[in-house]
C-alpha atoms as a PDB file:
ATOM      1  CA  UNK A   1      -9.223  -0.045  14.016  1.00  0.00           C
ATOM      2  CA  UNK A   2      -9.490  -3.307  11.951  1.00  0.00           C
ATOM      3  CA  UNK A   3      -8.768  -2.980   7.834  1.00  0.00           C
ATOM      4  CA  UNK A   4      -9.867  -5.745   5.644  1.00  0.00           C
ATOM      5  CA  UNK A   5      -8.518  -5.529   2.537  1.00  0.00           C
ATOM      6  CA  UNK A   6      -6.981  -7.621  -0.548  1.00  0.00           C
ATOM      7  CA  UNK A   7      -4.289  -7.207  -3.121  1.00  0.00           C
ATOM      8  CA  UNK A   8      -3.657  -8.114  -6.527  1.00  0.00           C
ATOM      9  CA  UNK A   9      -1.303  -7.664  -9.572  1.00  0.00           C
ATOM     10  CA  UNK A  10      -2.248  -5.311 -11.838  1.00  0.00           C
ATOM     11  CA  UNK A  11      -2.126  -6.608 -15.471  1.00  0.00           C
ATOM     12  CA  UNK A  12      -1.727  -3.314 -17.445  1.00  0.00           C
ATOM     13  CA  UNK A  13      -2.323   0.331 -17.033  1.00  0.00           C
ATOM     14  CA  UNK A  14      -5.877   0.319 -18.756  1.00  0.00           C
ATOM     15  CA  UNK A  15      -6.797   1.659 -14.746  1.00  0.00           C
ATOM     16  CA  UNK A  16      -4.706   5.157 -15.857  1.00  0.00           C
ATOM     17  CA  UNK A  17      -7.572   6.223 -18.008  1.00  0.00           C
ATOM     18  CA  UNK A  18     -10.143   5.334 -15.173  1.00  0.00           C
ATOM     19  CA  UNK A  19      -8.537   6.871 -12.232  1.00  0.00           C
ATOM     20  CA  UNK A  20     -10.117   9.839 -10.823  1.00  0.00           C
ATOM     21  CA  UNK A  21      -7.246  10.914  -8.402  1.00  0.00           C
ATOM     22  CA  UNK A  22      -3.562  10.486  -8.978  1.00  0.00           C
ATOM     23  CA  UNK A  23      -1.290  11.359  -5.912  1.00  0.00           C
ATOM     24  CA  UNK A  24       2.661  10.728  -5.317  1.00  0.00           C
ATOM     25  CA  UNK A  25       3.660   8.857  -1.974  1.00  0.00           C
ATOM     26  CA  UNK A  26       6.754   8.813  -0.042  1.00  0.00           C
ATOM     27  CA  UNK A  27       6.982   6.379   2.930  1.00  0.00           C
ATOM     28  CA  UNK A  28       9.408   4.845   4.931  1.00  0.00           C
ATOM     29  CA  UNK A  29       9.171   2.471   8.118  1.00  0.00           C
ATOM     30  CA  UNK A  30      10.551   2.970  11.691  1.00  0.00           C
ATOM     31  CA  UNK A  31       9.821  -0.899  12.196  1.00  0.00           C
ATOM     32  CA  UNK A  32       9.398  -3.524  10.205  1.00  0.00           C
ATOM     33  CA  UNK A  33       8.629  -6.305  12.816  1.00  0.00           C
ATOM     34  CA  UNK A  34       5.354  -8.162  11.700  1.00  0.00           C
ATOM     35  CA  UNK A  35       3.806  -8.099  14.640  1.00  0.00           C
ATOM     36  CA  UNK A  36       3.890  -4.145  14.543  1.00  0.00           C
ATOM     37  CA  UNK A  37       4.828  -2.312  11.449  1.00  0.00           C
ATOM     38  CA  UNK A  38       4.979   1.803  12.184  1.00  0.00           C
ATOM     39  CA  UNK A  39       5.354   3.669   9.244  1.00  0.00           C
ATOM     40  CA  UNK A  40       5.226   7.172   8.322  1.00  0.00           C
ATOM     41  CA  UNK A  41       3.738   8.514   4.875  1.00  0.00           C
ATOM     42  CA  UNK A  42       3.726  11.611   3.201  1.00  0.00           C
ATOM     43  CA  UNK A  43       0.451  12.147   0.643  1.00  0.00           C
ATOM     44  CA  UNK A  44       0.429  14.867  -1.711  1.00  0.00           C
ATOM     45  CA  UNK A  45       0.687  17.815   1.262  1.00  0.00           C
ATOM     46  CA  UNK A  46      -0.956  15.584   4.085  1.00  0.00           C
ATOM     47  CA  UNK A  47       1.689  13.092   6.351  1.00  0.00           C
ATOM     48  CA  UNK A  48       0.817  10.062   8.599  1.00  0.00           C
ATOM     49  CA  UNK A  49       2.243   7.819  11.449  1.00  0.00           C
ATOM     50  CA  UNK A  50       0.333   4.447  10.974  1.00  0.00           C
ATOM     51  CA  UNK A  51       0.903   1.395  13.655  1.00  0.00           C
ATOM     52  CA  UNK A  52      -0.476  -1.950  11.686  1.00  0.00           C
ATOM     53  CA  UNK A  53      -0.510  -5.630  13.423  1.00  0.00           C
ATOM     54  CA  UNK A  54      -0.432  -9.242  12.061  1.00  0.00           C
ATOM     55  CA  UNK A  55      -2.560  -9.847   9.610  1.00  0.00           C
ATOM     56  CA  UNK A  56      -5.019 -12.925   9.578  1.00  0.00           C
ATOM     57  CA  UNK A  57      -3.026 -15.991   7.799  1.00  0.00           C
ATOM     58  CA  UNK A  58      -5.300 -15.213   4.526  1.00  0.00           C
ATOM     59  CA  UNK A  59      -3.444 -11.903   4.774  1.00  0.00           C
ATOM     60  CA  UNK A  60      -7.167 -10.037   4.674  1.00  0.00           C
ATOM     61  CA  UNK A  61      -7.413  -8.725   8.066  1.00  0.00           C
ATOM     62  CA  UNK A  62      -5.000  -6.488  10.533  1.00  0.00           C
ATOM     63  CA  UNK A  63      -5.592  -3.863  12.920  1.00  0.00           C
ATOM     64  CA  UNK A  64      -4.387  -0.613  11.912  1.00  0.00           C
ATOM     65  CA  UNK A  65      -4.369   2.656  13.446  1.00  0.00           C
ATOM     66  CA  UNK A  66      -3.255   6.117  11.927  1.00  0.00           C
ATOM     67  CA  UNK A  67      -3.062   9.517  12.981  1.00  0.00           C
ATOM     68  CA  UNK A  68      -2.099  12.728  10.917  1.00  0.00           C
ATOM     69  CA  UNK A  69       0.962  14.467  11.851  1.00  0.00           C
ATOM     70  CA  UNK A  70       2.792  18.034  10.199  1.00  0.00           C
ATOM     71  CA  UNK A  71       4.492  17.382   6.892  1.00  0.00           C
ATOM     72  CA  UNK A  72       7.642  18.626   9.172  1.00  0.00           C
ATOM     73  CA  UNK A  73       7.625  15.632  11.905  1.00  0.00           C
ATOM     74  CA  UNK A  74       7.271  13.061   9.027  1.00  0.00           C
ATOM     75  CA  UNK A  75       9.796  14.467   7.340  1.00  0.00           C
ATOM     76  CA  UNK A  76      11.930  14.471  10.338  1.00  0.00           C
ATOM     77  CA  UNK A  77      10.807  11.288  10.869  1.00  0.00           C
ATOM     78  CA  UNK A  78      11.532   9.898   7.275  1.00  0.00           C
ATOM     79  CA  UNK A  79      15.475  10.447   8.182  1.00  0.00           C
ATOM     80  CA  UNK A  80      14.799   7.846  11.124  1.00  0.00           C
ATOM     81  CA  UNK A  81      13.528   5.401   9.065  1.00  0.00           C
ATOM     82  CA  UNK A  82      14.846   1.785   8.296  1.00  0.00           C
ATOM     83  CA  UNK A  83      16.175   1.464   4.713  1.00  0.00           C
ATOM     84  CA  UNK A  84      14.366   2.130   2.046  1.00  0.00           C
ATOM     85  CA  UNK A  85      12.091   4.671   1.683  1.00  0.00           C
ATOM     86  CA  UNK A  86       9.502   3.556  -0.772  1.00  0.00           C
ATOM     87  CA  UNK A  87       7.732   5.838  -3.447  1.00  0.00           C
ATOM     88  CA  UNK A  88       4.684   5.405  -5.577  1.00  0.00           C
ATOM     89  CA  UNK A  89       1.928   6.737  -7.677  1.00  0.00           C
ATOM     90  CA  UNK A  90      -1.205   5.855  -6.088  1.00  0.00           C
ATOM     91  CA  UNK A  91      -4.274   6.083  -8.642  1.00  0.00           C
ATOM     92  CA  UNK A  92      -7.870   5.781  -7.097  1.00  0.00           C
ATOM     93  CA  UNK A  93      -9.980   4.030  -9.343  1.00  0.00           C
ATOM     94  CA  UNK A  94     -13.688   3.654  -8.795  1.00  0.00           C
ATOM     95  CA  UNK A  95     -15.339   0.257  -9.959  1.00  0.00           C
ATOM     96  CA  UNK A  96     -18.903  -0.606  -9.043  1.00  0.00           C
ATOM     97  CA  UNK A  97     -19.473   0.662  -5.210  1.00  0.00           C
ATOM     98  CA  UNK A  98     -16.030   0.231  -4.153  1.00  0.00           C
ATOM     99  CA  UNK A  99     -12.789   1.917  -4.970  1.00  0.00           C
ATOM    100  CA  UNK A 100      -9.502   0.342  -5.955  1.00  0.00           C
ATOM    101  CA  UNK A 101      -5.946   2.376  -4.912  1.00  0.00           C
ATOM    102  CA  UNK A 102      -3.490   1.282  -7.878  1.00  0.00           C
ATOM    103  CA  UNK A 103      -0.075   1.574  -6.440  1.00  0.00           C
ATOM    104  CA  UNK A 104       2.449   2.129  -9.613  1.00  0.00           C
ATOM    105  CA  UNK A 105       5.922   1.759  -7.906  1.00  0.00           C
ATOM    106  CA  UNK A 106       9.067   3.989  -8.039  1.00  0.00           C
ATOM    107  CA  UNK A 107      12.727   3.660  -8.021  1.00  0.00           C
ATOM    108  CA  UNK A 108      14.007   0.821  -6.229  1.00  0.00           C
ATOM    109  CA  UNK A 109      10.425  -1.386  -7.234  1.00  0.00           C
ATOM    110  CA  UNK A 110      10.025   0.055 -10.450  1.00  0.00           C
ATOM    111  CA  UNK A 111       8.196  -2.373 -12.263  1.00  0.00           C
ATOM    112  CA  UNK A 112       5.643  -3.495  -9.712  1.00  0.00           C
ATOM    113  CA  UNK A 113       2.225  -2.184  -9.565  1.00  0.00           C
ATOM    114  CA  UNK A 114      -0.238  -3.348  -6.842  1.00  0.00           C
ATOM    115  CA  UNK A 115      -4.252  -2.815  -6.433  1.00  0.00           C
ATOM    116  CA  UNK A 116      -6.121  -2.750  -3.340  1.00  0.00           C
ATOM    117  CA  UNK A 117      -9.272  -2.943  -2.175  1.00  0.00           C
ATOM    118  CA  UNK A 118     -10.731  -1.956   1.245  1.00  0.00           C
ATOM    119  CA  UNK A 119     -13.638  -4.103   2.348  1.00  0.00           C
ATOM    120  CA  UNK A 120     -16.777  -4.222   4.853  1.00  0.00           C
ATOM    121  CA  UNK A 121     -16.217  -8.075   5.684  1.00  0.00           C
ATOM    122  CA  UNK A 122     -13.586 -10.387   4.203  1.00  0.00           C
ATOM    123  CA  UNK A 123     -16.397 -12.977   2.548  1.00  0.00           C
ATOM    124  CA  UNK A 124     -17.337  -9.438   0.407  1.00  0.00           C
ATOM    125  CA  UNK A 125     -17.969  -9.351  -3.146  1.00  0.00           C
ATOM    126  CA  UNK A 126     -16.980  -6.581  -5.554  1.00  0.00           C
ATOM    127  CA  UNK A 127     -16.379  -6.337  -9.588  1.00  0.00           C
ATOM    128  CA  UNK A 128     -12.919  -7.157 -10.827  1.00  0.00           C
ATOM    129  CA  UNK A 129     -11.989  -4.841 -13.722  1.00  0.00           C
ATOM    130  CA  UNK A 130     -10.178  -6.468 -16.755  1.00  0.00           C
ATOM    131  CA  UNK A 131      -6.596  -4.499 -15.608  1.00  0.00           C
ATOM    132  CA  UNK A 132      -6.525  -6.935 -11.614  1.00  0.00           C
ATOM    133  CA  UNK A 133      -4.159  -9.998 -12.136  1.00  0.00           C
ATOM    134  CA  UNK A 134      -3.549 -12.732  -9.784  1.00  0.00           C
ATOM    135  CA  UNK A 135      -4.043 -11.969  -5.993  1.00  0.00           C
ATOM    136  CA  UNK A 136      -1.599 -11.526  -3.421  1.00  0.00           C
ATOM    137  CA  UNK A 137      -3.059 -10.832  -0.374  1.00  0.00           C
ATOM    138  CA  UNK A 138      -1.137 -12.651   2.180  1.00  0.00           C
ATOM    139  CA  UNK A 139       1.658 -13.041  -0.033  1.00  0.00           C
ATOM    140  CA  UNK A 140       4.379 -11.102   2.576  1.00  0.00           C
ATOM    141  CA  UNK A 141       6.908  -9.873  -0.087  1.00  0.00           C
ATOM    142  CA  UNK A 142       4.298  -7.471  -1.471  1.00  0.00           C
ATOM    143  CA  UNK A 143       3.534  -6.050   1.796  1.00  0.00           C
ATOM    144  CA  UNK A 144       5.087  -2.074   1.807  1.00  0.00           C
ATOM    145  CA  UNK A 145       7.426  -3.200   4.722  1.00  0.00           C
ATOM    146  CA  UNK A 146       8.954  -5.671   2.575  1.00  0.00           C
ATOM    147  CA  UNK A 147       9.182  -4.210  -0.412  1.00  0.00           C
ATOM    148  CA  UNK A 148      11.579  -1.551   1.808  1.00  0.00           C
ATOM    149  CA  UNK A 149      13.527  -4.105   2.908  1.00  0.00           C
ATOM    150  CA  UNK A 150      13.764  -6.634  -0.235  1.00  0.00           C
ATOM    151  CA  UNK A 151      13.431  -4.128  -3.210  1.00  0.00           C
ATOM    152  CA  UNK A 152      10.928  -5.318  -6.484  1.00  0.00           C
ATOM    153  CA  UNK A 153      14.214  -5.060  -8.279  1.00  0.00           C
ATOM    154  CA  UNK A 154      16.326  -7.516  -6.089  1.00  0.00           C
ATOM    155  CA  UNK A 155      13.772 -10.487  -6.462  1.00  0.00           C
ATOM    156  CA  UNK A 156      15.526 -11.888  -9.961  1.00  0.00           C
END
């Protein structure tokens, strides 16, 4: 129930032509608190309710813990939500043993795109394909949570 993972800015969409699974997201968050975010997430035809903590002060390292619910309680559940209900393009790109989930924002945060990587142990290495930017793991305005809160589009 612990996730280790970091994020970056993605510098163009050169990851497009290397993704090998390309799948529309709709999420919203019944609390926003950083101490417990609970947010519910509709993926392609599956839906989740996922309880994260505080992450580490490198940002690296929370624990997280999801179940799957029916596409009709998250739904129901989306309506319950605290404004706004984010939605993305997640491509999966593989690169070297590990793969990297390329959110390209919608509406409100059009204009941001986001990679993550999942990791074994925080000290882990993995390739960095020409397309990852600057990181911003830790950085709490790219966090999901806020970007529902404080739209990409607001931060000008």
């Amino acid at each position: 129930m612990v996730e280790i993972e970091r994020k970056f800015l993605v510098t163009s969409e050169a990851y497009k032509k290397e993704a090998f699974r390309k799948e529309r997201i709709v999420q919203g968050f019944l609390n926003t608190h950083p101490d417990r975010t609970v947010r519910v997430r509709i993926k392609g035809p599956l839906a989740f309710l996922t309880v994260k903590g505080r992450s580490n002060a490198a940002g690296t390292i929370r624990s997280e813990w999801e179940t799957e619910i029916s596409l009709p309680d998250a739904q129901h559940l989306l309506t319950l939500c605290e404004p706004s209900i984010i939605e993305k393009i997640r491509f999966e790109v593989k690169v070297g043993a590990h793969i990297f989930e390329v959110d390209e924002f919608l509406g409100a945060n059009e204009g941001l795109s986001i990679a993550e990587i999942e990791l074994e142990s925080e000290d882990e290495t993995f390739a960095r394909p020409d397309w990852l930017g600057a990181e911003v793991s830790g950085k709490i305005q790219y966090y999901n949570s806020q970007l529902s809160l404080k739209p990409f589009k607001f931060w000008k």
